[in-house]
Protein backbone atom coordinates (compact mmCIF):
# COMPACT_ATOMS: atom_id res chain seq x y z
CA UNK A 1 121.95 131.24 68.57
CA UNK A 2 119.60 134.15 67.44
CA UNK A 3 115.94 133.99 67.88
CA UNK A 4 113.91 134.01 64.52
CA UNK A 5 110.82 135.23 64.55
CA UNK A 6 107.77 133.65 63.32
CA UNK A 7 108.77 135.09 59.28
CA UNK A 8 111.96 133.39 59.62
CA UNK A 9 113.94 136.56 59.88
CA UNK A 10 116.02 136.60 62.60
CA UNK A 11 116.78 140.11 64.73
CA UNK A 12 120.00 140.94 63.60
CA UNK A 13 118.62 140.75 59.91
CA UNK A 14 115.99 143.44 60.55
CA UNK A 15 118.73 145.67 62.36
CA UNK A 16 120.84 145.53 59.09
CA UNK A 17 117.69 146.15 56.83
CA UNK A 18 117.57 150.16 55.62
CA UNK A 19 114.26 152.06 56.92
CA UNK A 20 111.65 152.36 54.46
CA UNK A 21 109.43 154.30 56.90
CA UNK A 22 108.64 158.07 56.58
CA UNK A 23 107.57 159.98 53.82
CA UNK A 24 109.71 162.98 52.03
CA UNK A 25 107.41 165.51 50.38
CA UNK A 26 109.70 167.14 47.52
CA UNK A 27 110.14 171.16 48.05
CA UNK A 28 109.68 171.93 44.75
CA UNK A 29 106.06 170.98 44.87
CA UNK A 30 106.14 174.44 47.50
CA UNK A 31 108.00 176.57 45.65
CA UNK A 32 105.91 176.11 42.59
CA UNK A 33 103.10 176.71 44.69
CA UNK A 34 104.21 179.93 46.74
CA UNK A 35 105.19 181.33 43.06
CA UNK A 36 102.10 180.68 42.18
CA UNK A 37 100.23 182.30 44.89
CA UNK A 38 103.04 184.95 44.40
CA UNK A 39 101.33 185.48 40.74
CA UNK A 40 97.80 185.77 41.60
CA UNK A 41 98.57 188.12 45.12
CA UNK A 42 100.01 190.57 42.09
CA UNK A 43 97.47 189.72 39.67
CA UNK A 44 94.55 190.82 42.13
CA UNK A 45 96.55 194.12 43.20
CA UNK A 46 96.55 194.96 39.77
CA UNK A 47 93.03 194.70 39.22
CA UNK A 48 93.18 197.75 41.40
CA UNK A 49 96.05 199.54 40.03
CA UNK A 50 94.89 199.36 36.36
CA UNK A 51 91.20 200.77 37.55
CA UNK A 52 89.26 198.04 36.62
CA UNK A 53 86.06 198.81 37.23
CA UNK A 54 82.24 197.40 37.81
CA UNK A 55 81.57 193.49 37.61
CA UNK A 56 84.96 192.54 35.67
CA UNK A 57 86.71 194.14 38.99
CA UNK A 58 84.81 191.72 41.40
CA UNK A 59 84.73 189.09 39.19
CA UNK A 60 88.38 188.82 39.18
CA UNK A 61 89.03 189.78 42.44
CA UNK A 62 86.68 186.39 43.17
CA UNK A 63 88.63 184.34 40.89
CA UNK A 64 91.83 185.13 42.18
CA UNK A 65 90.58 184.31 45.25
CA UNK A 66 88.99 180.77 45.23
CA UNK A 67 92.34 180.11 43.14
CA UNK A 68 94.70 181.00 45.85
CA UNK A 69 92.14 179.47 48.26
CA UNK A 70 92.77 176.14 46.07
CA UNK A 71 96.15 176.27 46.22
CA UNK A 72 96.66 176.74 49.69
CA UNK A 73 94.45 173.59 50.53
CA UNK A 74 96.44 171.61 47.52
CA UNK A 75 99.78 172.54 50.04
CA UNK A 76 97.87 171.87 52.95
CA UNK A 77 96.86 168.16 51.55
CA UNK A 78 100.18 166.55 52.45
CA UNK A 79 98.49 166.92 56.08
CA UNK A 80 95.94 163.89 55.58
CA UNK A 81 98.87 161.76 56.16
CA UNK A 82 100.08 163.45 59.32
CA UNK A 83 99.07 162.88 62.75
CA UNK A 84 95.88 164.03 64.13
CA UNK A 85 97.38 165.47 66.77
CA UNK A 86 99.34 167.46 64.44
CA UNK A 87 97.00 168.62 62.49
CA UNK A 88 94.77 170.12 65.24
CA UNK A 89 98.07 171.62 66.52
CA UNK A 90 98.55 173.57 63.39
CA UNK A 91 94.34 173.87 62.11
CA UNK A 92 92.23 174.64 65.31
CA UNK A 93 94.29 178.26 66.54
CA UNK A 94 93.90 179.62 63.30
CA UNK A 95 89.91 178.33 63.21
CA UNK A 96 89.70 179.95 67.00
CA UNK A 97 91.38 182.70 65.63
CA UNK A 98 88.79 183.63 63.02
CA UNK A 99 85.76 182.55 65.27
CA UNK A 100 87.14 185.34 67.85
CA UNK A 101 87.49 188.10 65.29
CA UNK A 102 83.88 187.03 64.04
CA UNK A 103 82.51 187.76 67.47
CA UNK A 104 84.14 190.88 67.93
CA UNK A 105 82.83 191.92 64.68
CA UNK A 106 79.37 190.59 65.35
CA UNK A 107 80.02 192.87 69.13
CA UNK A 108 81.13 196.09 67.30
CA UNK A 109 78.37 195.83 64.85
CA UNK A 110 75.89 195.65 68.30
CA UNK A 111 77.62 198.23 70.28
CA UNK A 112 77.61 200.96 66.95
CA UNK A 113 73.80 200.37 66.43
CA UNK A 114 73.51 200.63 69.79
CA UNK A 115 75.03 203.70 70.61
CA UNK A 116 72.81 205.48 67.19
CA UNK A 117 69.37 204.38 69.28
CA UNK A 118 70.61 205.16 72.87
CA UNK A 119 73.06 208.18 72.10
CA UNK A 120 70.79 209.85 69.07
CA UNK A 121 69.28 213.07 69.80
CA UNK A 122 66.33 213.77 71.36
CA UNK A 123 62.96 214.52 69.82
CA UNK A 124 62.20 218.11 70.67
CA UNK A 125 58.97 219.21 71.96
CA UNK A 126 56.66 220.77 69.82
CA UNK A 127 56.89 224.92 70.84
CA UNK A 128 53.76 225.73 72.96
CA UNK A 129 51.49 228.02 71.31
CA UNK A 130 50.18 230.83 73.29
């Protein structure tokens, strides 16, 4: 005699039942997406090719940015539903990343004003007069 459990369903029932668990995230969502960012990586170079120049170059350069910035968050969404530990796996080593090459830039910056004061020539004496 099987056991049922307290739904009336008994084990052998919910061994037979297909999984419903997990979540499939379509590709074509990605591919859409990479295209995408395909478009405005050659839109910005050609801001530079074609010689845009002044505000209009910067301008653009900044939209194409924050638009490929937005797209790689929208691909990066899915990861709300993933594990925490997951997410930190894949989000904190690029964040350390970036805080290291901050420092060293913050360093370099002090060691090159540092070597103008201590390395710059010295002051020469005014000449003597006789």
């Amino acid at each position: 005699m099987e056991h049922a459990d307290r739904h009336g369903a008994s084990p052998a029932a919910d061994a037979r039942a297909p999984q419903t668990t997990g979540q499939q995230h379509p590709l074509g969502i990605y591919f859409r997406i990479w295209a995408l960012l395909f478009v405005l990586s050659a839109a910005s170079y050609m801001v530079d090719f074609f010689h845009v120049e002044g505000m209009l170059r910067w301008s653009l350069i900044v939209v194409f940015m924050l638009l490929k910035a937005g797209l790689i968050v929208a691909v990066f969404m899915h990861m709300l539903w993933e594990r925490l530990a997951l997410v930190y796996a894949i989000v904190v080593p690029p964040l350390l990343l970036v805080t290291l090459v901050g420092i060293g830039a913050l360093e370099a910056d002090y060691t090159f004003l540092s070597r103008g004061v201590f390395f710059a020539p010295a002051s020469q004496p005014a000449a003597a007069t006789h």
